[in-house]
Protein backbone atom coordinates (compact mmCIF):
# COMPACT_ATOMS: atom_id res chain seq x y z
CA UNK A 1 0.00 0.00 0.00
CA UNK A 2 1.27 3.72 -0.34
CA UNK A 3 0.04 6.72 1.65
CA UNK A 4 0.44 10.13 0.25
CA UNK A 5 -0.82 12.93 2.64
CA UNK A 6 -2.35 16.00 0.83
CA UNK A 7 0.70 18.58 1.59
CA UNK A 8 2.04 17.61 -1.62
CA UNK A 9 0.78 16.14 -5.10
CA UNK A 10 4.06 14.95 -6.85
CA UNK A 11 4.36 10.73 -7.09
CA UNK A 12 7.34 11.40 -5.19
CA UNK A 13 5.44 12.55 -2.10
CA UNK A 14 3.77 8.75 -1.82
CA UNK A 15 5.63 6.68 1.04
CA UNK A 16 5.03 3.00 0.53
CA UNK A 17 3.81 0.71 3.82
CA UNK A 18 3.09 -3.05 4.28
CA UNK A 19 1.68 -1.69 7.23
CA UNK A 20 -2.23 -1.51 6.55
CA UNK A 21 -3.26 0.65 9.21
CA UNK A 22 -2.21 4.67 9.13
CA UNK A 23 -2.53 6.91 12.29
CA UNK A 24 -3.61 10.06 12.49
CA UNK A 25 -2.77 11.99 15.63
CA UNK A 26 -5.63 14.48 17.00
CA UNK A 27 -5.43 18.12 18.00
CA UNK A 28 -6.62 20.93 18.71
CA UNK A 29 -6.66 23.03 16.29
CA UNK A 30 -8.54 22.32 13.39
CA UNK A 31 -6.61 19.15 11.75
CA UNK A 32 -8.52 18.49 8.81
CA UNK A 33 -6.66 16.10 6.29
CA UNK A 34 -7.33 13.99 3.42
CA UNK A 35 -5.12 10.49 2.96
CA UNK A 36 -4.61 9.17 -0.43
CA UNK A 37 -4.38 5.48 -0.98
CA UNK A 38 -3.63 2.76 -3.36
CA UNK A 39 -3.09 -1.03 -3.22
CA UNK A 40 -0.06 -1.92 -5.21
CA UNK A 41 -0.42 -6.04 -5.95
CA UNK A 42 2.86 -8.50 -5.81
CA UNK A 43 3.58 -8.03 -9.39
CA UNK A 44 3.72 -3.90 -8.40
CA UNK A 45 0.67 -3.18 -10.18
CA UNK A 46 -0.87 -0.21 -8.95
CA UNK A 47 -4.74 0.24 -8.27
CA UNK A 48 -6.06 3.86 -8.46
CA UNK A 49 -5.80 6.22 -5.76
CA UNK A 50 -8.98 5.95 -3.43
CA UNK A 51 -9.02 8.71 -0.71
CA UNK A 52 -10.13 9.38 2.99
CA UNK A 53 -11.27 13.35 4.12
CA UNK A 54 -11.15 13.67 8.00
CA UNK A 55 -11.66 15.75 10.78
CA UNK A 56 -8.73 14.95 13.49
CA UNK A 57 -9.29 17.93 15.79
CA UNK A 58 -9.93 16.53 19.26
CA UNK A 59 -13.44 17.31 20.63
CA UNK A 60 -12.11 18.44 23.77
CA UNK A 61 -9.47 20.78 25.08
CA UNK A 62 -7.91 21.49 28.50
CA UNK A 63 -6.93 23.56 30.65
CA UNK A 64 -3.93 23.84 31.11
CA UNK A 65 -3.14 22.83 27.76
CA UNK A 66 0.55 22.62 28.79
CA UNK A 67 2.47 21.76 31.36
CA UNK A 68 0.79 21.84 34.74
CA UNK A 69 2.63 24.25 37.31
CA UNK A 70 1.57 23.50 40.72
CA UNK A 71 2.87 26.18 43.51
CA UNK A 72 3.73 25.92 46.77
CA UNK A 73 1.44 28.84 47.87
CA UNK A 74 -2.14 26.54 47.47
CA UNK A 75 -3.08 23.62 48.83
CA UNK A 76 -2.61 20.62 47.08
CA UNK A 77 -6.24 20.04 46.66
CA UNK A 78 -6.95 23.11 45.05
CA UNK A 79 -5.50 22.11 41.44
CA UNK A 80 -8.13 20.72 38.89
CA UNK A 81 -7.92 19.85 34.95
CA UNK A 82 -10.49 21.34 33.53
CA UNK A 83 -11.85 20.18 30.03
CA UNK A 84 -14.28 21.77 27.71
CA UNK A 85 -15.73 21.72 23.91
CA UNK A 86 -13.32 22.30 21.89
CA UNK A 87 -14.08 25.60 20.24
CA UNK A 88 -12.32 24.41 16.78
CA UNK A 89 -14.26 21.39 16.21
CA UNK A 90 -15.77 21.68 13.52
CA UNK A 91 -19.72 20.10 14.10
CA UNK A 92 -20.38 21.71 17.54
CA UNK A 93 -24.06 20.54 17.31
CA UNK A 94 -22.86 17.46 17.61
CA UNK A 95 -20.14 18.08 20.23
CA UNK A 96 -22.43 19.35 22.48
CA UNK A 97 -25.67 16.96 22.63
CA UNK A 98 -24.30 13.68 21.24
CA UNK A 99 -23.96 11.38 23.87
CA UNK A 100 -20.39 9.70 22.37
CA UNK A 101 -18.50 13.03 23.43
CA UNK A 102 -19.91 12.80 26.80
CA UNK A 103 -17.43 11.77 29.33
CA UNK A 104 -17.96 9.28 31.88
CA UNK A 105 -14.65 7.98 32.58
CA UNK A 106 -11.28 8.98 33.36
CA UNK A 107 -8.52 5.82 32.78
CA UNK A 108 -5.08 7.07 34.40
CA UNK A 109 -1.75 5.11 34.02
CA UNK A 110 1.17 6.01 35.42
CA UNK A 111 3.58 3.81 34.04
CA UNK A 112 5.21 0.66 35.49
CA UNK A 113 5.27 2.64 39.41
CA UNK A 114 1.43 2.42 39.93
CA UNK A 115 -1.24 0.52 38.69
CA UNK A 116 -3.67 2.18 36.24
CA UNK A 117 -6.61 3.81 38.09
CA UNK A 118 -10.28 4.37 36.70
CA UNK A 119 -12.88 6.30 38.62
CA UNK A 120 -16.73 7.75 37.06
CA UNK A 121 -17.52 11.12 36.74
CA UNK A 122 -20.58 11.73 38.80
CA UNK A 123 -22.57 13.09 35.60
CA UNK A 124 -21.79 12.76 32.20
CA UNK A 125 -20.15 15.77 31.00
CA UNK A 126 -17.80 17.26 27.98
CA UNK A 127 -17.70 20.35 30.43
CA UNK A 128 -15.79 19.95 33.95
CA UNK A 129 -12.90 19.91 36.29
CA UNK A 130 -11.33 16.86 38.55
CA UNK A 131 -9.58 17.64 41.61
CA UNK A 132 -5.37 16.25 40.48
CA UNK A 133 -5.45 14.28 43.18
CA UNK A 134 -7.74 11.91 41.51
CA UNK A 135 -5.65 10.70 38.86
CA UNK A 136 -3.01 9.28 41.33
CA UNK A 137 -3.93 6.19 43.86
CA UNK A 138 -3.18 6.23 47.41
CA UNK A 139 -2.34 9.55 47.47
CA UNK A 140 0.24 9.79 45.86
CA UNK A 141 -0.49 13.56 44.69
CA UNK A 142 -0.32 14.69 47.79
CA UNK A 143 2.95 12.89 48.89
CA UNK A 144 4.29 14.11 45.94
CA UNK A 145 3.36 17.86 46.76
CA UNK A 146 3.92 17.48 50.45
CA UNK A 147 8.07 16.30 49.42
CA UNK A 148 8.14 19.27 47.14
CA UNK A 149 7.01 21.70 49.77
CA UNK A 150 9.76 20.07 52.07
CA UNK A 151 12.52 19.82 49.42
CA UNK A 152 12.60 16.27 49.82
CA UNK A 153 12.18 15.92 45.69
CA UNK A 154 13.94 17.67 43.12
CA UNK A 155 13.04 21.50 42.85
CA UNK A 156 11.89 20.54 38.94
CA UNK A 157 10.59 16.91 40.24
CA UNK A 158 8.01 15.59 37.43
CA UNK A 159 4.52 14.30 38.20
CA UNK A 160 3.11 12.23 35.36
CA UNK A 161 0.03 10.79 34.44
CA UNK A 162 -1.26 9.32 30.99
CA UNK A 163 -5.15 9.94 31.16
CA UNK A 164 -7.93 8.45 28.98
CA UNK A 165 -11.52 10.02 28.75
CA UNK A 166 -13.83 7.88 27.90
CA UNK A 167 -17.79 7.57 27.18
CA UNK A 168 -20.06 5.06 27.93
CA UNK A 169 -19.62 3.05 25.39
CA UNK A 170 -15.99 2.54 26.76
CA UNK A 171 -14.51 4.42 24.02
CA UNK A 172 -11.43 7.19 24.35
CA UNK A 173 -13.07 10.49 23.59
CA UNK A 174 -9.83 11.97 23.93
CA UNK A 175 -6.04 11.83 25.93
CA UNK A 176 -4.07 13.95 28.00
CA UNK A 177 -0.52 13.55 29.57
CA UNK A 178 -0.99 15.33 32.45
CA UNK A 179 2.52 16.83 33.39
CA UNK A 180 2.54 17.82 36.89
CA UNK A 181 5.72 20.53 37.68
CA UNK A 182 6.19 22.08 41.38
CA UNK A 183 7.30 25.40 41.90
CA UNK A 184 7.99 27.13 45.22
CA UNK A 185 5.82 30.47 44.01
CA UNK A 186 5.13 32.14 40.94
């Protein structure tokens, strides 16, 4: 099979795969793309180009969008993520009353140090905030912020989280590595 993405429309800009599966990564600005494809047999015959138009902007944006300052000045459960409809999607009808863009769960894996946590979110939402604190078991957050306060980690020590929102159906809506950085004060 060979891909071309539409940034370019010379033959040479097609980039041959045995791979049959192409991945698009979402975000939030508006990602619209189209993917060309053909199907070139084992004698290297080559089919005609069939294409794919798609919308990859995620539904739903956060806040932060970046990196995640937490300062010593608050307590530690005072800091939320906040999500929200994404303002760049492009079918907002559809954003805000379809039911597969509501979210109803939050998966969060931390890598090989702490088992992956789920928890529900009390209503079904594509609008809301969750205290940090959830998306770390035991708590861990607030070890992690109570070492920072008392210099016992790093002054740049890293907090991270890989987080899944998901609808009913089970489905990712969208994902979010949550980078947690402590800071002393502003």
């Amino acid at each position: 099979m060979e891909i071309k993405k539409d940034t370019g429309t010379s033959s040479t800009d097609w980039s041959q795969s045995l791979n049959s599966t192409f991945n698009i990564a979402p975000l939030e600005k508006s990602n619209k793309m189209t993917v060309y494809m053909r199907v070139i047999n084992a004698e290297g015959i080559k089919d005609d180009p069939i294409y794919l138009s798609i919308d990859a902007t995620t539904p739903i944006v956060f806040e932060p969008s970046g990196v995640y300052y937490v300062y010593g000045t608050s307590s530690y459960s005072s800091y939320r993520l906040t999500f929200r409809p994404n303002p760049q999607y492009e079918d907002q009808e559809a954003l805000n009353n379809d039911e597969q863009f509501q979210v109803v769960a939050v998966e969060s894996n931390q890598g090989s140090r702490q088992p992956k946590l789920g928890f529900y979110i009390d209503t079904p939402s594509i609008n809301s905030s969750i205290h940090l604190e959830n998306f770390w078991a035991d708590s861990y957050f607030e070890n992690w912020y109570r070492n920072c306060m008392t210099n016992r980690s790093g002054p740049n020590s890293d907090l991270l989280a890989q987080l899944y929102f998901k609808n009913k159906f089970g489905r990712i809506i969208a994902y979010r590595t949550l980078r947690c950085v402590f800071r002393k004060s502003f």
